[in-house]
N, C-alpha and C. Protein backbone atom coordinates (compact mmCIF):
# COMPACT_ATOMS: atom_id res chain seq x y z
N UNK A 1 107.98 125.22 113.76
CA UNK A 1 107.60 124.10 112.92
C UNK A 1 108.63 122.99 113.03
N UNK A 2 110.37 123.41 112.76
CA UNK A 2 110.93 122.41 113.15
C UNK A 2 110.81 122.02 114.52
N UNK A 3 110.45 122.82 115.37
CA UNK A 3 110.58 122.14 116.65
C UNK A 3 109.37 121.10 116.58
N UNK A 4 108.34 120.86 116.33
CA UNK A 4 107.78 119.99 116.00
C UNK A 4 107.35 119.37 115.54
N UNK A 5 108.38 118.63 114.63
CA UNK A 5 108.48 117.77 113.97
C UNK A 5 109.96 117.12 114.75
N UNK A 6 110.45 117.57 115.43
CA UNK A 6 111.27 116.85 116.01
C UNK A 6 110.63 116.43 117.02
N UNK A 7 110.02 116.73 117.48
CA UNK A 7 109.03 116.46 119.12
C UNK A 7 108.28 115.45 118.16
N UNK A 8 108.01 115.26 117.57
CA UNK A 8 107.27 113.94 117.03
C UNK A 8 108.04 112.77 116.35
N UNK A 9 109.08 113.32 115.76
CA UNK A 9 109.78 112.10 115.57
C UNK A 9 110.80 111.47 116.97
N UNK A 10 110.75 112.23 118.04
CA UNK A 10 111.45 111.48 119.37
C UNK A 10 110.38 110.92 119.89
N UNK A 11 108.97 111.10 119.87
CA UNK A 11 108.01 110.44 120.51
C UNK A 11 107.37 108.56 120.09
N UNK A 12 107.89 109.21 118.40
CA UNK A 12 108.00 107.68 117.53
C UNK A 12 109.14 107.10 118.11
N UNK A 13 110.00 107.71 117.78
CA UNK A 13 111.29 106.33 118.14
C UNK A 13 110.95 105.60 119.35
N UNK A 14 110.70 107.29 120.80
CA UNK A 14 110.65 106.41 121.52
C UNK A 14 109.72 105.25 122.05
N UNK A 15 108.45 105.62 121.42
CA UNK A 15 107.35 104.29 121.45
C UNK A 15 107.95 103.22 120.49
N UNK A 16 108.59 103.13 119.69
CA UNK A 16 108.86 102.08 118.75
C UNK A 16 110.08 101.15 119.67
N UNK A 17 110.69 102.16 120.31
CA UNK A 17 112.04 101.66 120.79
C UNK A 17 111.12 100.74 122.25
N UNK A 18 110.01 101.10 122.57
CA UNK A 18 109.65 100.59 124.06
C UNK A 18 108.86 99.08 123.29
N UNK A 19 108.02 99.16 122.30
CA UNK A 19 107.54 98.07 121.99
C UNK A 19 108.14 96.85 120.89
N UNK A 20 109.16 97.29 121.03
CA UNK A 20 110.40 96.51 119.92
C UNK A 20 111.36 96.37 121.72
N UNK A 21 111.62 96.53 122.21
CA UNK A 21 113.00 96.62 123.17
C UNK A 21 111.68 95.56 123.98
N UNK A 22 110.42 95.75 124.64
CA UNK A 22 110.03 94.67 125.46
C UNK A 22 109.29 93.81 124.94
N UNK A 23 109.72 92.15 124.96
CA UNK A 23 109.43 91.44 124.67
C UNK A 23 108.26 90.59 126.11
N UNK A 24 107.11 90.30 126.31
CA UNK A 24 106.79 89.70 127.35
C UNK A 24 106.87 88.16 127.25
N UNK A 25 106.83 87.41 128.33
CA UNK A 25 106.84 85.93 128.32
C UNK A 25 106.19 85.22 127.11
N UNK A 26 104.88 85.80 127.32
CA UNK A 26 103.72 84.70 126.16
C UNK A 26 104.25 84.95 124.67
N UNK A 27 105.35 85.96 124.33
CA UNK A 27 105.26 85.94 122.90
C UNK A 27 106.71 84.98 122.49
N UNK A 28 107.11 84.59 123.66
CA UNK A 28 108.33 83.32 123.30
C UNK A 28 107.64 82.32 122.39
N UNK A 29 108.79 81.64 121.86
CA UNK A 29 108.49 80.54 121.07
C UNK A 29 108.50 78.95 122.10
N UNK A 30 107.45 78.75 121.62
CA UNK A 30 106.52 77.17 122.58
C UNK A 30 106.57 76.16 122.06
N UNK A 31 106.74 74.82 121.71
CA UNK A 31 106.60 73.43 121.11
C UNK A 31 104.68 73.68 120.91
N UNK A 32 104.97 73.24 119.36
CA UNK A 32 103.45 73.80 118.93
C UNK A 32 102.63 72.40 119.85
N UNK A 33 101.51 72.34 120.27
CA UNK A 33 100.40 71.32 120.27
C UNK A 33 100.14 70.62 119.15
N UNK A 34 99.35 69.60 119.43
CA UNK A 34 98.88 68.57 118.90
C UNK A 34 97.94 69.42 117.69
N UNK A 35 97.00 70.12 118.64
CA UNK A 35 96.06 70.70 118.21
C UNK A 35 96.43 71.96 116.92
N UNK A 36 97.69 72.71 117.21
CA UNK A 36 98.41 73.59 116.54
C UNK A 36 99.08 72.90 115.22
N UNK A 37 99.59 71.99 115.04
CA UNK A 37 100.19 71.55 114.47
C UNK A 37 98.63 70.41 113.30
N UNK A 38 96.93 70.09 113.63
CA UNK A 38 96.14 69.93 113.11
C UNK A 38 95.81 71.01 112.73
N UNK A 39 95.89 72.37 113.03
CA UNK A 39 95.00 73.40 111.97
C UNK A 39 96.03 73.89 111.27
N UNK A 40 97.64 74.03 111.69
CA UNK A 40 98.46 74.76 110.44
C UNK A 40 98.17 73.75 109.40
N UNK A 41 98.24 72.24 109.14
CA UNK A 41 98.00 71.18 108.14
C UNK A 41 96.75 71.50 107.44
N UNK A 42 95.58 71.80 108.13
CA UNK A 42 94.03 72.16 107.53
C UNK A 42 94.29 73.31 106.74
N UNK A 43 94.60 74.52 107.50
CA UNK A 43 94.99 75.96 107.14
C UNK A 43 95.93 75.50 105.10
N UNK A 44 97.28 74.73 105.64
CA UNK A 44 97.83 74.69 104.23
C UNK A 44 97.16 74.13 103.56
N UNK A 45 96.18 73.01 103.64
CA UNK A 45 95.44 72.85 102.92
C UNK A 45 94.34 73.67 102.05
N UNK A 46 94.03 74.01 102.51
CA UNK A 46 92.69 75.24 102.37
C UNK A 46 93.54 76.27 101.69
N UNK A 47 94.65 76.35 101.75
CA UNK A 47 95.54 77.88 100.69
C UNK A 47 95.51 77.05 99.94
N UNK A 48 96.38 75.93 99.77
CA UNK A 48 96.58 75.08 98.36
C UNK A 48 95.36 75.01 97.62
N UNK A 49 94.68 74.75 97.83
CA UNK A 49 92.62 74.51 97.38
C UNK A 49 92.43 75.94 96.54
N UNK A 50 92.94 76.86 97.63
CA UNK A 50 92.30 78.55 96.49
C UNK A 50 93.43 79.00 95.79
N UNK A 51 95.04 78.04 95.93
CA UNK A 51 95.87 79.01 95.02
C UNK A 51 95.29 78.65 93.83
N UNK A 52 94.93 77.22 93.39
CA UNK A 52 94.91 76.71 92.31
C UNK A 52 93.57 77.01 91.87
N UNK A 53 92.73 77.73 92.34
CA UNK A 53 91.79 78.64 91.49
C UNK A 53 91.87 80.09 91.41
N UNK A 54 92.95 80.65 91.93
CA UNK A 54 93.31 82.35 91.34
C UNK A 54 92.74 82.44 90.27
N UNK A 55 92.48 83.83 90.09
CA UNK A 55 92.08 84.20 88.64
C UNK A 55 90.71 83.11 87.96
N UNK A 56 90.13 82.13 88.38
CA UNK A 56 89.55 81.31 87.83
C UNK A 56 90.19 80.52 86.51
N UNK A 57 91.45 80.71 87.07
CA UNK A 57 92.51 79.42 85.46
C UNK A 57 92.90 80.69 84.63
N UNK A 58 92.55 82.00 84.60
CA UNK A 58 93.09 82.75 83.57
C UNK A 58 94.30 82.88 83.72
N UNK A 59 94.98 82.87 81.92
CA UNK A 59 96.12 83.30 82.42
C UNK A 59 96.88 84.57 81.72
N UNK A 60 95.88 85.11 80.94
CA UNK A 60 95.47 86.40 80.43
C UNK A 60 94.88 87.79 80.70
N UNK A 61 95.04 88.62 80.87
CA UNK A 61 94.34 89.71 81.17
C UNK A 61 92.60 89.68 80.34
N UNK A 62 93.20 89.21 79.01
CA UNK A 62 92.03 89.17 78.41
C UNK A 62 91.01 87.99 78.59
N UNK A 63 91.55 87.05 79.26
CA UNK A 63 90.73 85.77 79.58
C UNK A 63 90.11 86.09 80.71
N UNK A 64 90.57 86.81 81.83
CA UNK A 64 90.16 87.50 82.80
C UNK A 64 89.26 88.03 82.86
N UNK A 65 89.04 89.08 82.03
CA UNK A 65 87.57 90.05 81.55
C UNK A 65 86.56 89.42 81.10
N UNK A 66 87.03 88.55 79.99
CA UNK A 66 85.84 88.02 80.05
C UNK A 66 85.50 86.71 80.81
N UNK A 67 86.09 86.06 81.85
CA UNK A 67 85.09 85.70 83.09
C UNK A 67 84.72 86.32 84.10
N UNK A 68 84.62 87.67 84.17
CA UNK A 68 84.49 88.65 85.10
C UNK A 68 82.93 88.66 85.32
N UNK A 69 82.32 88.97 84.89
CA UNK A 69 80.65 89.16 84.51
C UNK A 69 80.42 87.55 84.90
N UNK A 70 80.35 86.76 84.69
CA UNK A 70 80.10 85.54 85.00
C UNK A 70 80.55 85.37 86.60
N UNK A 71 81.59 85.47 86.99
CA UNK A 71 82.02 85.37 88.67
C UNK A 71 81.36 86.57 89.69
N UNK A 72 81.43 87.52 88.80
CA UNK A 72 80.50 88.80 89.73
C UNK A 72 78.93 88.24 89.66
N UNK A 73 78.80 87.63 88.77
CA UNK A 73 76.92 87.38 88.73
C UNK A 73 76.99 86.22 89.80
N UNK A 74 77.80 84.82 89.68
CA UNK A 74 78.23 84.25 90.91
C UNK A 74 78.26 84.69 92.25
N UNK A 75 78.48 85.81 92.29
CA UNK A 75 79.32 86.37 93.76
C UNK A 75 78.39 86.94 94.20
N UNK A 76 77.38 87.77 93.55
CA UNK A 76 75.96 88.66 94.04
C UNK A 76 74.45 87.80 93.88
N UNK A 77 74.79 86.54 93.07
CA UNK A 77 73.81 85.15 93.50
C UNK A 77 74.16 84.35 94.95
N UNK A 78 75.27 84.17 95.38
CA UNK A 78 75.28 83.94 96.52
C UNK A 78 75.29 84.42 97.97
């Protein structure tokens, strides 16, 4: 039994050690595009838009519950 569990934890390291130790070309860091640098701006936009409706404004557990039934009837109407 200990013998294998050591035979499995040298088989982790050593896959962890091969895909952590090689790095290939394409995953270097690049001067973003034009194009890269228009969807991270869209992208932060679009988080900012849904942080500020979390929870639907609650800021209660109990305010929560009860808009629950109302957003689930929302959510299975659409």
């Amino acid at each position: 039994m200990n013998t294998i569990r050591l035979t499995v934890r040298f088989f982790v390291l050593v896959s962890l050690s091969m895909v952590v130790g090689s790095t290939p070309a394409r995953c270097q860091t690049q001067t973003p595009t034009r194009g890269d640098i228009v969807i991270e701006k869209h992208l932060a936009h679009e988080a900012a838009k849904l942080s500020q409706r979390v929870w639907d404004g609650a800021k209660s557990r109990d305010e929560w519950n009860a808009r629950r039934p109302r957003l689930k009837q929302e959510l299975i109407a659409s």
